[in-house]
Protein backbone atom coordinates (compact mmCIF):
# COMPACT_ATOMS: atom_id res chain seq x y z
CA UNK A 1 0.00 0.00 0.00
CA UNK A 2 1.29 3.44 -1.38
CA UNK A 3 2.44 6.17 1.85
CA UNK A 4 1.71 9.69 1.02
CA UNK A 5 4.73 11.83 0.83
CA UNK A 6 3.13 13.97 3.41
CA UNK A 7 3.10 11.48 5.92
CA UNK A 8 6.94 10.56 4.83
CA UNK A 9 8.04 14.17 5.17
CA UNK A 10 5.94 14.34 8.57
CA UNK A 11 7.37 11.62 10.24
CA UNK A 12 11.14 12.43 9.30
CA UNK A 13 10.40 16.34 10.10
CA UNK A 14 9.28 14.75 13.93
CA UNK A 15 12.68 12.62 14.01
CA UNK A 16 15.08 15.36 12.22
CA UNK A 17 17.41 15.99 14.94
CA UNK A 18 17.56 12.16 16.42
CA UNK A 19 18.05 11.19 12.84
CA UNK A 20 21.18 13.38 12.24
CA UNK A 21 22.65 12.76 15.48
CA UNK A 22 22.34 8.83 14.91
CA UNK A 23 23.31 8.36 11.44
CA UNK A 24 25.73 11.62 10.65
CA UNK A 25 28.59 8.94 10.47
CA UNK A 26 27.16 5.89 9.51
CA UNK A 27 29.87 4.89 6.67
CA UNK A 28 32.57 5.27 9.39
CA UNK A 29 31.09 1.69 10.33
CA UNK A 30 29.97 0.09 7.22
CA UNK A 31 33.15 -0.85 4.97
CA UNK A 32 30.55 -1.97 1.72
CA UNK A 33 28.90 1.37 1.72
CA UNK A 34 32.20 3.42 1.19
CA UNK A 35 33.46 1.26 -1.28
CA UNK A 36 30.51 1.49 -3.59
CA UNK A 37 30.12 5.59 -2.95
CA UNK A 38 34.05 5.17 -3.63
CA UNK A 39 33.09 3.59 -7.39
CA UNK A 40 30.96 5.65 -8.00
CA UNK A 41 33.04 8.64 -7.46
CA UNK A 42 35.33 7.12 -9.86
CA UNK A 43 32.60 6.60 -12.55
CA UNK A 44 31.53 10.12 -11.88
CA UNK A 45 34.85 11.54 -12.02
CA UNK A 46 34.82 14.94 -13.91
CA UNK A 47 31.28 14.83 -14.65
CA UNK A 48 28.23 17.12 -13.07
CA UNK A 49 25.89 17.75 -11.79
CA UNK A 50 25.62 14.63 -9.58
CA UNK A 51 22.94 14.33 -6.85
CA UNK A 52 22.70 12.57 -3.48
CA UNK A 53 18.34 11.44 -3.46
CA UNK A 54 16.92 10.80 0.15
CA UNK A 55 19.99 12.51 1.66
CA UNK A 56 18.65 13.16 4.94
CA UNK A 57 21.09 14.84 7.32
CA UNK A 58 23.73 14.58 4.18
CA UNK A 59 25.97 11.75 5.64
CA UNK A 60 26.48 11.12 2.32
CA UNK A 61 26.79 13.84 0.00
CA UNK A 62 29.25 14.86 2.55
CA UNK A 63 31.33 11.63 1.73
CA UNK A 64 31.18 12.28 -2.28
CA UNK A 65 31.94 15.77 -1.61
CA UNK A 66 35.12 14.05 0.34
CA UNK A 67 35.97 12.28 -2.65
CA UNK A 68 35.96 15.09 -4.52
CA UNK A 69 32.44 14.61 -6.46
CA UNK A 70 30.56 17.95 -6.86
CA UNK A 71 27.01 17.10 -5.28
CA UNK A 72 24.36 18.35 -3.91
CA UNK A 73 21.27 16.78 -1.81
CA UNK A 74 17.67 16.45 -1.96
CA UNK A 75 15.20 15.39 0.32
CA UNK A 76 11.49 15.43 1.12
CA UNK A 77 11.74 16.56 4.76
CA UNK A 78 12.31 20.32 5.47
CA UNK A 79 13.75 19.13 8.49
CA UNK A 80 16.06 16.67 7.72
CA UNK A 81 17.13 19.19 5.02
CA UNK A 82 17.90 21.63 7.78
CA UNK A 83 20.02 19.38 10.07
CA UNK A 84 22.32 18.65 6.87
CA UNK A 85 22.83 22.72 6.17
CA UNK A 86 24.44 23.05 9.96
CA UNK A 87 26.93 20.92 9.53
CA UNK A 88 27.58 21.23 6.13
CA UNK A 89 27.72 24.73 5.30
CA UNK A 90 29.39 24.29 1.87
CA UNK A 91 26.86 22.14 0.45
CA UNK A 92 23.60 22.57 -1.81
CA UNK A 93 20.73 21.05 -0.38
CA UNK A 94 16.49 21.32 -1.85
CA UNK A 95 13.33 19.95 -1.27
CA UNK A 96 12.19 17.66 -3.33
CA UNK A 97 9.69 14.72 -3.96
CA UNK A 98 11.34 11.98 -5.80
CA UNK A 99 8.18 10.73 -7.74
CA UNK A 100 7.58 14.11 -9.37
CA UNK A 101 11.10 15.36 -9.92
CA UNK A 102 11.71 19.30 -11.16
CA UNK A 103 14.71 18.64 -13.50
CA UNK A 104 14.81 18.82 -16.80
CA UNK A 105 15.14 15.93 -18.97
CA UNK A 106 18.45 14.34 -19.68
CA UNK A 107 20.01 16.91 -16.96
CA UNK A 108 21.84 15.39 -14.25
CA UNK A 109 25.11 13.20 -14.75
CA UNK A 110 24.98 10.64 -11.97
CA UNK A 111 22.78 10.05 -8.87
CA UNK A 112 22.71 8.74 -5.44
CA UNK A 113 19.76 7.32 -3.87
CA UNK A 114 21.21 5.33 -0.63
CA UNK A 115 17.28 3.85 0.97
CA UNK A 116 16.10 6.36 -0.48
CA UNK A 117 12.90 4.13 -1.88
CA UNK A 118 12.26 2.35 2.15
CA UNK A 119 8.83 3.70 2.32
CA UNK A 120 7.67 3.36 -1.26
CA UNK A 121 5.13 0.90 -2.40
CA UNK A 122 6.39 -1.08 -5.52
CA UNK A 123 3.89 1.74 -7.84
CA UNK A 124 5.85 4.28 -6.29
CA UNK A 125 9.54 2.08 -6.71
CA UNK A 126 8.92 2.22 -10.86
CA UNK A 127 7.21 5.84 -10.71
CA UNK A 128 10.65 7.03 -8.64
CA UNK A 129 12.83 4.83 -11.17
CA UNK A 130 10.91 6.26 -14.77
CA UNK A 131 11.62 9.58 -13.09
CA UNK A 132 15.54 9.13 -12.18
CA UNK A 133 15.74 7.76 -16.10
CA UNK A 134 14.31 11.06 -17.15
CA UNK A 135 16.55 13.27 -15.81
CA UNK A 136 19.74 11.40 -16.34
CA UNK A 137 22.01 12.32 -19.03
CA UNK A 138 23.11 9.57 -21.89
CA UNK A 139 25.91 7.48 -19.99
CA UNK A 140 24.58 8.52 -16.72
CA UNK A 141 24.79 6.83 -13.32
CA UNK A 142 22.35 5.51 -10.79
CA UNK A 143 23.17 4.11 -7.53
CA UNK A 144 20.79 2.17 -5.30
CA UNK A 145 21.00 0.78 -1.81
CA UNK A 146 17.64 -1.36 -0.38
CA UNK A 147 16.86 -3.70 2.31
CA UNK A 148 15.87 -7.01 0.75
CA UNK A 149 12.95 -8.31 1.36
CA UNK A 150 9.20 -9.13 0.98
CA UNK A 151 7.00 -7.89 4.23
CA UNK A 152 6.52 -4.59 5.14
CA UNK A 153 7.52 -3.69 8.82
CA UNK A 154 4.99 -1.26 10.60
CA UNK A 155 6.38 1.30 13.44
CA UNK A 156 4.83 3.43 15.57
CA UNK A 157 7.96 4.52 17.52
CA UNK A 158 11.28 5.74 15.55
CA UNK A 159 14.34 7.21 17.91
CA UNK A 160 12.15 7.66 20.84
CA UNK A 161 9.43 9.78 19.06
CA UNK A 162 6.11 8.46 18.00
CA UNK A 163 5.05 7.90 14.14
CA UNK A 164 3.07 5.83 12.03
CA UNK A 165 4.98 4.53 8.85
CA UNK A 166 5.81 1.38 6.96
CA UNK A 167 9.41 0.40 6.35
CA UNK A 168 9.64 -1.36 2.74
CA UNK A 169 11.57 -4.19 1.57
CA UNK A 170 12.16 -5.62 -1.89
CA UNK A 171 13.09 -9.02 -4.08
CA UNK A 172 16.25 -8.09 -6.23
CA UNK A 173 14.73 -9.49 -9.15
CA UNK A 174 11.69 -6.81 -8.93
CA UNK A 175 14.08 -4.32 -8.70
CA UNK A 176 16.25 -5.47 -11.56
CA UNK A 177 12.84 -5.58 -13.74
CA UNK A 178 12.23 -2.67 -13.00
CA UNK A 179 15.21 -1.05 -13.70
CA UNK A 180 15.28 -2.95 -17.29
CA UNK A 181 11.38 -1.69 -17.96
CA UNK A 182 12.70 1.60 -17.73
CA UNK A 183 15.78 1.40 -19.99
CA UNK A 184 18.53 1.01 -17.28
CA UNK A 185 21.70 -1.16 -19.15
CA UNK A 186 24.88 -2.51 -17.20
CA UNK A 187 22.74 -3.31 -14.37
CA UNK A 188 25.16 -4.27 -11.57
CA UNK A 189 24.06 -5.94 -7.79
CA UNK A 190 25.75 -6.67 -5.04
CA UNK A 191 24.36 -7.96 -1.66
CA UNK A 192 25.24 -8.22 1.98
CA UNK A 193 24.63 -9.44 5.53
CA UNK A 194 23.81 -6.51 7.85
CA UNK A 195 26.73 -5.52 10.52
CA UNK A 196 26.28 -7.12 13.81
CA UNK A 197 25.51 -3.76 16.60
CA UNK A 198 25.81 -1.22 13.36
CA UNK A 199 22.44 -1.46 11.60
CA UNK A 200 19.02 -2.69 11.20
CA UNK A 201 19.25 -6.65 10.47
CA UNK A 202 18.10 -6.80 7.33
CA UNK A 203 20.39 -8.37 4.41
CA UNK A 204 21.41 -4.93 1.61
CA UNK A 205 21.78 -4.46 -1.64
CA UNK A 206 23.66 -2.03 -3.81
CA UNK A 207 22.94 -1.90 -7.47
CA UNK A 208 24.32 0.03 -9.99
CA UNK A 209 22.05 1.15 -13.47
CA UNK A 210 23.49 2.77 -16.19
CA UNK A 211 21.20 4.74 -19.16
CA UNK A 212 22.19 4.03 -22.45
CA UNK A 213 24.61 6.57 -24.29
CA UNK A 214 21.84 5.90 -27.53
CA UNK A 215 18.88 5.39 -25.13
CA UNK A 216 15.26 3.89 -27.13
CA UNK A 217 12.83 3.82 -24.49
CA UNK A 218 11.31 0.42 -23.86
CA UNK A 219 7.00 0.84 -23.77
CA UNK A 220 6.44 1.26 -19.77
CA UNK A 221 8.30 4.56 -19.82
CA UNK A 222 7.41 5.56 -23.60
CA UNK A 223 4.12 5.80 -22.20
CA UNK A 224 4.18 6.78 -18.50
CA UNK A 225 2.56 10.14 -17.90
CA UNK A 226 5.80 12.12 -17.13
């Protein structure tokens, strides 16, 4: 069942400041996740602009910025958005919805979207995919982090505040289709076991999606209402 953005943006506005303090240095822990941000600085060596999706407190686009990627974040939650400007003054960051992205076509040279897709339903997962397609340029890269998965876990308490959301999990091979459907080539994943006393125990994936360099839409996204 779909979540409304609203409630999405709601929930991580209550949490903002429990979020940041809890996951501002996540990838000092978590070996796997700075070796794929550290590929795809490599692939996205040179090129711009390059944008960190879902980047909450901006663990992350801090790291790429580190590697000397020039990023900038977007989230849905004005307050998670806030929390990344204090302590990273030198950054971009905007408010955005990724199912009804603002950029124009063929505009942005590589992307970032680490969990960034935890509370969408599977509409929303191909919806948020047809739209990163859009937007890339030819030869452009996506990468994806997810919890694998089939059951949806319900929570009414997140960092000691109460909510009401749905955490999402997904099969690989629905999120390989997907990524095909839309025109994604070179589709790359990788999966792991969670880290004991680091994370949430749920078994990751990381995927990079390239889009074509002479791209010919397949039907889904010739057709999708853009």
């Amino acid at each position: 069942m779909a979540q409304g953005m609203s409630k999405v943006a709601k929930t991580y506005d209550t949490v903002a400041k429990e979020y940041a303090e809890t996951f501002c240095g996540e990838h000092e822990k978590k070996p796997c996740d700075r070796d794929v941000l550290q590929s795809f600085a490599r692939e996205t060596a040179g090129k711009k602009p390059v944008w960190d999706f879902g980047c909450g407190p901006g663990q992350t686009t801090q790291y790429l910025a580190d590697l000397g990627v020039e990023v900038s974040g977007l989230d849905l939650s004005a307050g998670l958005l806030e929390q990344a400007r204090i302590p990273h003054p030198g950054l971009h960051f905007r408010k955005a919805n990724m199912l009804d992205l603002d950029f124009e076509n063929q505009s942005i040279a590589g992307i970032v979207a680490f969990y960034a897709i935890v509370h969408f339903s599977e509409d929303q997962v191909e919806r948020a995919f047809r739209e990163v397609f859009r937007v890339l340029q030819p030869e452009g890269i996506f990468l994806l982090t997810y919890h694998i998965g089939e059951e949806p876990i319900h929570i009414k308490e997140f960092l000691g505040k109460a909510v009401d959301i749905s955490f999402m999990f997904f099969r690989t091979d629905f999120i390989s289709r997907c990524l095909e459907d839309c025109g994604f080539h070179s589709i790359d994943v990788s999966e792991r076991d969670p880290y004991p006393q680091v994370e949430y125990q749920s078994r990751r994936a990381y995927v990079f999606a390239k889009k074509p360099a002479a791209q010919e839409r397949p039907q889904l996204c010739a057709e999708a209402n853009w």
